[in-house]
N, C-alpha and C. Protein backbone atom coordinates (compact mmCIF):
# COMPACT_ATOMS: atom_id res chain seq x y z
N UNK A 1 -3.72 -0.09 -10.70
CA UNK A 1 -3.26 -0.46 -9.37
C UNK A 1 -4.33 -0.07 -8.38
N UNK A 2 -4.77 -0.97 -7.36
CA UNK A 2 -5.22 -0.72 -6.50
C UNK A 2 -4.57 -0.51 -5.05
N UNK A 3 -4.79 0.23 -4.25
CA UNK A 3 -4.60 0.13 -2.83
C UNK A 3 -5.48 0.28 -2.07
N UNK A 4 -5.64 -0.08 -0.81
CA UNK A 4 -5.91 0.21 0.35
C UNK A 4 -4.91 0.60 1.48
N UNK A 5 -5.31 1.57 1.67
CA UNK A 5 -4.43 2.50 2.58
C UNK A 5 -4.72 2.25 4.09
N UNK A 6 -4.47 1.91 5.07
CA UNK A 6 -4.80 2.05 6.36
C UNK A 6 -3.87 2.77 7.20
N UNK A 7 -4.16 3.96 7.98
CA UNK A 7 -3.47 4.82 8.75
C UNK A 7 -3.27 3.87 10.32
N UNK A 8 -2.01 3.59 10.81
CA UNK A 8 -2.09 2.79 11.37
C UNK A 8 -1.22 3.68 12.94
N UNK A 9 -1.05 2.81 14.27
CA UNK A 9 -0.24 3.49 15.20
C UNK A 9 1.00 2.83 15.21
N UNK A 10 0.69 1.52 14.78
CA UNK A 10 2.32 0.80 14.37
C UNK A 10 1.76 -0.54 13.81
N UNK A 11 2.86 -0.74 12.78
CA UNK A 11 2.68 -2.18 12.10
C UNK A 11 3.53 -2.88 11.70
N UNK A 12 3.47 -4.27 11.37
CA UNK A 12 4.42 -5.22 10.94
C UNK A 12 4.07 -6.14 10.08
N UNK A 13 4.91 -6.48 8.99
CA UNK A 13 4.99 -7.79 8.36
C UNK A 13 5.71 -9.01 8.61
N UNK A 14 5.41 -9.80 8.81
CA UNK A 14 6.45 -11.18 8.95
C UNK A 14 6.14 -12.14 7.58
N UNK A 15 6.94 -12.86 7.49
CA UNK A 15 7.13 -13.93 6.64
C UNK A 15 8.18 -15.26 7.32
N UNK A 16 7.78 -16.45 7.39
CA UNK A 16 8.27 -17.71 8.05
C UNK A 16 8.58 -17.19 9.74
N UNK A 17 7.82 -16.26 10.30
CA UNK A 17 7.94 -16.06 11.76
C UNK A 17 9.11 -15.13 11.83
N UNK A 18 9.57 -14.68 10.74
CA UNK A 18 10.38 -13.07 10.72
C UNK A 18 10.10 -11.84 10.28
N UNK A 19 10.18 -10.79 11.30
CA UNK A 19 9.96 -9.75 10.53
C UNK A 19 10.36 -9.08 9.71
N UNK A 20 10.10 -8.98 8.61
CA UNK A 20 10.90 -8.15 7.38
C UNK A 20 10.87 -6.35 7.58
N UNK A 21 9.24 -5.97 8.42
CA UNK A 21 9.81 -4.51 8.27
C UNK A 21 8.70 -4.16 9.83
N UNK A 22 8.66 -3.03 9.99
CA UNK A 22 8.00 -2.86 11.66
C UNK A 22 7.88 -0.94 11.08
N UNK A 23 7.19 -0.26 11.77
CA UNK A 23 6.64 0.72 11.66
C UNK A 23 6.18 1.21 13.40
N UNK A 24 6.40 2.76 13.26
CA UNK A 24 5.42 3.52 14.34
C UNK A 24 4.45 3.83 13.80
N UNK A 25 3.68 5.32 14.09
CA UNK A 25 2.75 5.62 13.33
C UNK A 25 3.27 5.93 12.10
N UNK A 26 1.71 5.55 11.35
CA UNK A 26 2.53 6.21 9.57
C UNK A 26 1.52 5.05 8.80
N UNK A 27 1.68 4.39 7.21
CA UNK A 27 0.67 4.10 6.68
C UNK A 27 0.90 2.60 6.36
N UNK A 28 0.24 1.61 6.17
CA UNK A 28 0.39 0.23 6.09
C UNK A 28 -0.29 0.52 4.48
N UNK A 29 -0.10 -0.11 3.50
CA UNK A 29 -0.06 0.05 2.57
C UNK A 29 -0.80 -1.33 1.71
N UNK A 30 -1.76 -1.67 1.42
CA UNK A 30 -1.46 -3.24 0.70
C UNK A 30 -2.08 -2.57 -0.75
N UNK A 31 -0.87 -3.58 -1.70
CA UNK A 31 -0.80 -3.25 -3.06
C UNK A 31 -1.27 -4.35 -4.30
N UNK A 32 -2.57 -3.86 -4.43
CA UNK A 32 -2.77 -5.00 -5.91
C UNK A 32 -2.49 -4.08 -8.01
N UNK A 33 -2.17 -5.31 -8.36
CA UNK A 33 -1.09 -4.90 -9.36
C UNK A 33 -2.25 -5.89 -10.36
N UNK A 34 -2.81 -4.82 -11.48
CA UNK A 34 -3.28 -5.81 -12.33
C UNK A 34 -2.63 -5.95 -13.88
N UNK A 35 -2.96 -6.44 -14.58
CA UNK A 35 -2.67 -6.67 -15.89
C UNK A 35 -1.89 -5.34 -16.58
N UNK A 36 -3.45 -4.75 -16.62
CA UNK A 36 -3.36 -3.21 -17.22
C UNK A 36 -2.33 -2.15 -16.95
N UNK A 37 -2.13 -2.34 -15.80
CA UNK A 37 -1.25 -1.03 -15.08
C UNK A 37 0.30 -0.33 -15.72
N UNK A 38 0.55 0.24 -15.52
CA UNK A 38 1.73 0.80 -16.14
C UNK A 38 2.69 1.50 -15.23
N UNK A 39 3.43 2.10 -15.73
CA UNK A 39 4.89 2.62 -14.48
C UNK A 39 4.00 4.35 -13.91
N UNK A 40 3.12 4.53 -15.14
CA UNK A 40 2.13 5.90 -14.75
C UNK A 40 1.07 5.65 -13.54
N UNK A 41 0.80 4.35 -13.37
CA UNK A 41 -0.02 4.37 -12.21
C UNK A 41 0.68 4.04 -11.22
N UNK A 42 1.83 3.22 -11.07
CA UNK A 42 2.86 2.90 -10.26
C UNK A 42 3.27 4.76 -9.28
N UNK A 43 3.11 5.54 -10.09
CA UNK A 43 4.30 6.83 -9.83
C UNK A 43 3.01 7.86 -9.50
N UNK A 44 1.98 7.61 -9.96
CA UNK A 44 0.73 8.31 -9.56
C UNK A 44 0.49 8.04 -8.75
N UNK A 45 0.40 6.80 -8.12
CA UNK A 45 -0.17 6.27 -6.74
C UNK A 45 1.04 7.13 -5.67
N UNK A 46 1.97 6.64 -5.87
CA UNK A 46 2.80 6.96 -5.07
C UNK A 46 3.05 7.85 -4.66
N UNK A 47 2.87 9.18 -5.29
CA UNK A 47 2.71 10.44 -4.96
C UNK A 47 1.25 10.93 -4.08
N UNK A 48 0.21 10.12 -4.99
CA UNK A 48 -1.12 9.98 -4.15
C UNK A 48 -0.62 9.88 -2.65
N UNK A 49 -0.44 8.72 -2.24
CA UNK A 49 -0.49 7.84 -1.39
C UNK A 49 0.63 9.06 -0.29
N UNK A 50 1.86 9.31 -0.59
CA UNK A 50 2.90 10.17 0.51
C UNK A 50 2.10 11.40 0.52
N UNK A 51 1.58 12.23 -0.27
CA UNK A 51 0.79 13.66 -0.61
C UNK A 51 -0.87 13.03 0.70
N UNK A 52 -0.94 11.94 0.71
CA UNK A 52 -2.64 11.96 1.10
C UNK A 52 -2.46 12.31 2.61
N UNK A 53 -3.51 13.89 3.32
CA UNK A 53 -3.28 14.22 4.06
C UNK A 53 -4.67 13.49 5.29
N UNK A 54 -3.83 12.51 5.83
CA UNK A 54 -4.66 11.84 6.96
C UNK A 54 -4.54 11.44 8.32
N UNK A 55 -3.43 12.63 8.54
CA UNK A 55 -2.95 12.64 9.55
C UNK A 55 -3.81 13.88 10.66
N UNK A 56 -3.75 14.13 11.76
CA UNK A 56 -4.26 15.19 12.48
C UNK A 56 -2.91 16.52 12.36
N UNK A 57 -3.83 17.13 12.21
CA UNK A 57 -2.91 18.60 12.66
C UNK A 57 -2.72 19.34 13.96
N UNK A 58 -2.13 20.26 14.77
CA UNK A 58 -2.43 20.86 16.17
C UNK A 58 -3.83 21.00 16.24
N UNK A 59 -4.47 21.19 15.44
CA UNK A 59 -6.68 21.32 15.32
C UNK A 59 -6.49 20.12 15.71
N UNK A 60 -6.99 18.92 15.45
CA UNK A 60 -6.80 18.09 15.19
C UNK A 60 -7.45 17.59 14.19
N UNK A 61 -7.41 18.21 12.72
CA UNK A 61 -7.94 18.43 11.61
C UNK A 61 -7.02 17.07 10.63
N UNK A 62 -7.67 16.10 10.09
CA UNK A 62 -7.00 15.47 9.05
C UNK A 62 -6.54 16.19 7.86
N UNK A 63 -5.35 17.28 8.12
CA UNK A 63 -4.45 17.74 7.56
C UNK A 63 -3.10 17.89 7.05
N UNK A 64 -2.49 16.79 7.49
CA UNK A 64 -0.97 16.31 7.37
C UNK A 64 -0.43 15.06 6.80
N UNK A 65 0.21 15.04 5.47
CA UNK A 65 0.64 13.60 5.12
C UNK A 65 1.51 12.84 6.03
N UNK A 66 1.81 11.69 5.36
CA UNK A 66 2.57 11.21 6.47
C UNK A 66 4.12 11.40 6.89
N UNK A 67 5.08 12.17 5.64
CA UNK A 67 6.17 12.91 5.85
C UNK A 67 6.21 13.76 7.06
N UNK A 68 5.11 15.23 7.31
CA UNK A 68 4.89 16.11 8.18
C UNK A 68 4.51 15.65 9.20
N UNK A 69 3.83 13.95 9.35
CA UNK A 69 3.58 13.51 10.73
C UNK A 69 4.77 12.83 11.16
N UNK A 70 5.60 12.65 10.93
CA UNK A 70 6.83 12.05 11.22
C UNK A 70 6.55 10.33 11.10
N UNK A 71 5.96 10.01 9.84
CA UNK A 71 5.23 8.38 10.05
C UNK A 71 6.44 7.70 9.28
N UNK A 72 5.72 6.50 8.92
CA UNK A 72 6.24 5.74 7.48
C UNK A 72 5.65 5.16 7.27
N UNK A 73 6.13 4.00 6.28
CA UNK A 73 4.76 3.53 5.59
C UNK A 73 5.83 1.98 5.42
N UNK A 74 4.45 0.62 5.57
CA UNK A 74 5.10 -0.50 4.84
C UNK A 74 4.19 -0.69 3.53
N UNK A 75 4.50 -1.57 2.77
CA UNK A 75 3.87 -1.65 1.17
C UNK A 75 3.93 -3.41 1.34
N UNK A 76 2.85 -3.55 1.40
CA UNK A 76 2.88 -4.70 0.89
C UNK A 76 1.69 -5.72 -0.22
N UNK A 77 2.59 -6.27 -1.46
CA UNK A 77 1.82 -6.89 -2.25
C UNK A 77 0.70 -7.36 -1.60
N UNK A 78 -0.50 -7.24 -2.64
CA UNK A 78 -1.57 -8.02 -2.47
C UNK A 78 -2.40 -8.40 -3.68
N UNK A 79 -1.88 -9.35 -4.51
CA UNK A 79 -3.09 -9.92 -5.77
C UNK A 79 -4.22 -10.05 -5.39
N UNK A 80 -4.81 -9.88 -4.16
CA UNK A 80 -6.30 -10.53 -4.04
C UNK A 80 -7.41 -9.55 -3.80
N UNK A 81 -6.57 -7.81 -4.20
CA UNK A 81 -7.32 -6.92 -4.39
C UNK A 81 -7.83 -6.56 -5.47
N UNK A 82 -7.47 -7.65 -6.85
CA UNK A 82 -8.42 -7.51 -8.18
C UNK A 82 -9.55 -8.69 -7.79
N UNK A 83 -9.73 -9.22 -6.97
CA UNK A 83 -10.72 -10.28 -6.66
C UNK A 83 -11.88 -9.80 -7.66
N UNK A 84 -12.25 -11.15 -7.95
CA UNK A 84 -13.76 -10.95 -9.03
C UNK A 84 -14.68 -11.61 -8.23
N UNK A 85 -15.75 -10.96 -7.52
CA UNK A 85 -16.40 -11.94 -7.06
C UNK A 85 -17.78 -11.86 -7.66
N UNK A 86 -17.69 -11.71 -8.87
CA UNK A 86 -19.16 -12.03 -9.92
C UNK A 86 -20.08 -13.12 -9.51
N UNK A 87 -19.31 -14.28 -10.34
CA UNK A 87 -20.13 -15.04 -10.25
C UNK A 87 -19.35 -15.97 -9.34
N UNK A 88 -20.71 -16.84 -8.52
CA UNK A 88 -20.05 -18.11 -7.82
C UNK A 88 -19.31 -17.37 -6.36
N UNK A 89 -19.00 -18.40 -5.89
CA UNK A 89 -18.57 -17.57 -4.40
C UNK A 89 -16.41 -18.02 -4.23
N UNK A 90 -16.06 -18.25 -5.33
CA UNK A 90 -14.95 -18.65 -5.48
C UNK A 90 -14.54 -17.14 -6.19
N UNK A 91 -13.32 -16.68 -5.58
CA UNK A 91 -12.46 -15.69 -6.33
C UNK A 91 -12.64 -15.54 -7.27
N UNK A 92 -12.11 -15.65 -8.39
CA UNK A 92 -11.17 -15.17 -9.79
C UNK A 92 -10.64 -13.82 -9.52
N UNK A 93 -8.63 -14.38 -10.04
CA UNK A 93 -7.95 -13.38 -10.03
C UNK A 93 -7.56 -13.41 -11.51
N UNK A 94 -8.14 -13.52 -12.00
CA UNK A 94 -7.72 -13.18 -13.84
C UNK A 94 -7.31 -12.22 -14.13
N UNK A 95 -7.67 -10.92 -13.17
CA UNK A 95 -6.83 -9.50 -13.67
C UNK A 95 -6.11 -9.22 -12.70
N UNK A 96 -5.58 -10.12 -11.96
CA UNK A 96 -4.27 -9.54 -11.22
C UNK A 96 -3.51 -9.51 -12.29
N UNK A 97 -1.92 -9.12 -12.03
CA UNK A 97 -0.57 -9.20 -13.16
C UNK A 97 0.07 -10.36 -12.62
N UNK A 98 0.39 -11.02 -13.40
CA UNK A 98 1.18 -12.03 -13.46
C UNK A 98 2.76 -11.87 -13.03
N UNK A 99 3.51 -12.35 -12.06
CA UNK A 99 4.45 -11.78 -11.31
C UNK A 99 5.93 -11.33 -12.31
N UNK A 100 5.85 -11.70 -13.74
CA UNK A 100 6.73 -10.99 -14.12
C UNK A 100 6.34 -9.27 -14.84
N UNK A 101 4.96 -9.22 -15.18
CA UNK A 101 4.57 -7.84 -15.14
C UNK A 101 4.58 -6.96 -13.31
N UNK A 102 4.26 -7.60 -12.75
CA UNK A 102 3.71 -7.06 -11.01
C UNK A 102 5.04 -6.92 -10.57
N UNK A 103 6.07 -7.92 -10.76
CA UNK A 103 7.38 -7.47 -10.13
C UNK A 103 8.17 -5.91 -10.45
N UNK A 104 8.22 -5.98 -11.36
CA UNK A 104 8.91 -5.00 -12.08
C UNK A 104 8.03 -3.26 -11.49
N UNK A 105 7.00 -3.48 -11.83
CA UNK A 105 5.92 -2.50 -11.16
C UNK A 105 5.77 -2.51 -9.51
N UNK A 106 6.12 -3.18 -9.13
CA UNK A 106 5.73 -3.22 -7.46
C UNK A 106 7.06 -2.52 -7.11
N UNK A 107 8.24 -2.92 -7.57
CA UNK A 107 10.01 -1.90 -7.11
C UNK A 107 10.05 -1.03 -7.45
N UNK A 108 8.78 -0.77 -8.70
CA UNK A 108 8.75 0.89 -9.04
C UNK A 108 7.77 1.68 -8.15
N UNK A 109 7.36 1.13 -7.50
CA UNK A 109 5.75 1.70 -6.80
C UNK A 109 6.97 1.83 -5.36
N UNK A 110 7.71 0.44 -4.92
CA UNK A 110 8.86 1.04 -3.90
C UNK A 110 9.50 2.12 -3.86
N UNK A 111 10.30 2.42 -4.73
CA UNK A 111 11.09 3.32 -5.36
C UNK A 111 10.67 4.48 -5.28
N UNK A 112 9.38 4.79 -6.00
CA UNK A 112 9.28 5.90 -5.98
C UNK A 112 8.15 6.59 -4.98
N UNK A 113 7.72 5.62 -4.56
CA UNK A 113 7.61 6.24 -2.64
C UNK A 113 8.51 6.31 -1.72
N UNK A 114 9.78 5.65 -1.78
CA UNK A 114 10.85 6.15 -1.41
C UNK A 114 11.30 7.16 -1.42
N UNK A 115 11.24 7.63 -2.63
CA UNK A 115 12.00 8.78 -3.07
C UNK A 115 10.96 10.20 -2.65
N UNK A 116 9.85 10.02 -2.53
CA UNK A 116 9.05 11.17 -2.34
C UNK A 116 8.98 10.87 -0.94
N UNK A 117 8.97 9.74 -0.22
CA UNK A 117 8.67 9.89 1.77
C UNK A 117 10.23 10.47 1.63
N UNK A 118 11.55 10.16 0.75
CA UNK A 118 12.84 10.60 1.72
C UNK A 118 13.42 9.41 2.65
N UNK A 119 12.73 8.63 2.09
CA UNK A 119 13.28 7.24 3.47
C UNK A 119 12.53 6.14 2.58
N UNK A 120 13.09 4.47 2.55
CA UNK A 120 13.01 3.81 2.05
C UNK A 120 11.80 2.94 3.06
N UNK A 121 10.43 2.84 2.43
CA UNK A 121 9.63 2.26 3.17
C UNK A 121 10.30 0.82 3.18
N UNK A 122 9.29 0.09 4.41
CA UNK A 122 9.19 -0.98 4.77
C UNK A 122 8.52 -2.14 3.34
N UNK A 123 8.79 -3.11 3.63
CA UNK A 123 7.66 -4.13 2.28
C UNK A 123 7.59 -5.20 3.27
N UNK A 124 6.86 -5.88 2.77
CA UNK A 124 7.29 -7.31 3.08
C UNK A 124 7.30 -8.09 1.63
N UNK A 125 7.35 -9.88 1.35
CA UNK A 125 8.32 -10.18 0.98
C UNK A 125 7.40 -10.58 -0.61
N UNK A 126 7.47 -10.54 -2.22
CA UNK A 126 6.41 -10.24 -2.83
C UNK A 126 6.43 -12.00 -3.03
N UNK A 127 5.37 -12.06 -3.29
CA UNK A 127 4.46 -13.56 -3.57
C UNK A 127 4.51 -14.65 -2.14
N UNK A 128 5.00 -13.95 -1.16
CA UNK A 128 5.28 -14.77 0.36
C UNK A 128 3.98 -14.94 0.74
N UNK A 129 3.76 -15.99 1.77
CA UNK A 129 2.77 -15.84 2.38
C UNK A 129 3.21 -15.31 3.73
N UNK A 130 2.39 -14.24 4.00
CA UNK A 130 2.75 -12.77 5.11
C UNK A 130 1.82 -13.12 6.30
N UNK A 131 2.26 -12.21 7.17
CA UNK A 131 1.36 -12.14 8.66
C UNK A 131 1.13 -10.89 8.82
N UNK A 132 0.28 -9.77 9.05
CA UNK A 132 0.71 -8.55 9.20
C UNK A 132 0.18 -8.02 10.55
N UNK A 133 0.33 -7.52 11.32
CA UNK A 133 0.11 -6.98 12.89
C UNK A 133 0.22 -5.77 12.86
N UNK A 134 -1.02 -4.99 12.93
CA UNK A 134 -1.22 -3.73 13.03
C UNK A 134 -2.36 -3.27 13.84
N UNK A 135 -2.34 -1.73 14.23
CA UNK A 135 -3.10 -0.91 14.96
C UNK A 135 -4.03 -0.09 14.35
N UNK A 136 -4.97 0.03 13.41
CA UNK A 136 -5.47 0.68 12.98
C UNK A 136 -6.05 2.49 13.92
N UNK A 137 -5.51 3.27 13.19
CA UNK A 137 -5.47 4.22 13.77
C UNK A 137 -6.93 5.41 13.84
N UNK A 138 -8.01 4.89 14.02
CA UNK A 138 -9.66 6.00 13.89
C UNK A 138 -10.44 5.33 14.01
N UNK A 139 -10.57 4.13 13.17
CA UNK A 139 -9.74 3.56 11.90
C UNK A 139 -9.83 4.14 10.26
N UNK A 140 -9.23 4.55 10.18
CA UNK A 140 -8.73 5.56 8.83
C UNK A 140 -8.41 4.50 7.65
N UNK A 141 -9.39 3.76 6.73
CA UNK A 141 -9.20 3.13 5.74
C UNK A 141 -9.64 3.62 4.24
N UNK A 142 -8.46 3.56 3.53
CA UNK A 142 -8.97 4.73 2.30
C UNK A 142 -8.93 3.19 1.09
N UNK A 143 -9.22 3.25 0.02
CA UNK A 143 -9.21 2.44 -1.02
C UNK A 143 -9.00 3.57 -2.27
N UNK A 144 -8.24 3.08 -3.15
CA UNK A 144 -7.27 4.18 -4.18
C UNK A 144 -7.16 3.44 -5.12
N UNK A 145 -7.80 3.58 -6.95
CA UNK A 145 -7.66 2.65 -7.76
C UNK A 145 -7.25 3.83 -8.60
N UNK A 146 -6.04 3.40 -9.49
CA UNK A 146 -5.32 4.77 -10.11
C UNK A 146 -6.36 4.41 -11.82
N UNK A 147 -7.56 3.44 -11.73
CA UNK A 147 -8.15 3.79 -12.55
C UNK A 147 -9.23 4.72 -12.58
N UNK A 148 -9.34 5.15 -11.57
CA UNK A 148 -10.44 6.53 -11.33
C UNK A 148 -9.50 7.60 -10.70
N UNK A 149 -8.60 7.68 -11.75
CA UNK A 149 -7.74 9.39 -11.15
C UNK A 149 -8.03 10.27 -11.90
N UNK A 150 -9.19 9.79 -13.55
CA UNK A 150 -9.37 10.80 -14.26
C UNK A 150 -10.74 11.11 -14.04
C-alpha cells in the first residue's frame, strides 16, 4: 500500500457535485492498493498514518498526531499511485489491485483507522471519479509505502 499523506487546514471530497465527507484541520489521505498487499499492510499503515506526529506542539515543534491535534482525516482511494512510468509516457497500472482484492482492503484500511483515530474518518466514494478541495497546511506532504517498513 501506498499513501500520500497531506496535513491539511480543511478538506473535501465530492463525487457528481456532492460532498461525501468535509474536514477541519487534520489529514487528507490518498490511498493506492496494489496487487501484493495484505490486511498487514492495510493495519500497519493505519496505525502509521493516526501515530504520525505532524502536527505542531505549544513549541511549535512537529510533535503531535492528529488525535492530540484535535484533526481528522479523509481516505481516499487512489489506483494511480502504483503508476509505472518506465517506459513511454503513458501510465501502466498493472500493479494496482484489481477492485475485488482493493475493496475488501481499502474497508479494512477504513476500519482500522477508525478504530485507532476513535471516530470514523471521512472517504470519498471507491472507483468514483472525485473532486477534492483542500488547504494544504506548510505544506506538509509525506509519501508512506508499507513496502519499506522493514
Amino acid at each position: 500500500m501506498r499513501v500520500v499523506v497531506q496535513r491539511v487546514k480543511r478538506a473535501s471530497v465530492s463525487t457528481g457535485g456532492e460532498i461525501c465527507s468535509a474536514i477541519g484541520k487534520g489529514l487528507l489521505v490518498l490511498l493506492g492498493i496494489e496487487e501484493a498487499d495484505t490486511t498487514e499492510d492495510a493495519l500497519w499503515l493505519a496505525s502509521k498514518i493516526v501515530n504520525l506526529r505532524v502536527f505542531d506542539d505549544e513549541n511549535g515543534v512537529m510533535n503531535m498526531a492528529v488525535k492530540e491535534a484535535g484533526g481528522g482525516i479523509i481516505i481516499v482511494s487512489q489506483f494511480t499511485l502504483h503508476a509505472s512510468t518506465k517506459k513511454g509516457n503513458r501510465p501502466s497500472y498493472i500493479r494496482a489491485a484489481r477492485p475485488e482484492k482493493a475493496i475488501p482492503l481499502y474497508e479494512k484500511f477504513i476500519s482500522a483507522t477508525g478504530e485507532l483515530l476513535g471516530d470514523a474518518p471521512g472517504t470519498g466514494v471507491f472507483g468514483a471519479m472525485m473532486e477534492i478541495d483542500l488547504v494544504n497546511d506548510g505544506p506538509v506532504t509525506i509519501i508512506i509505502d508499507s513496502r519499506n517498513r522493514e
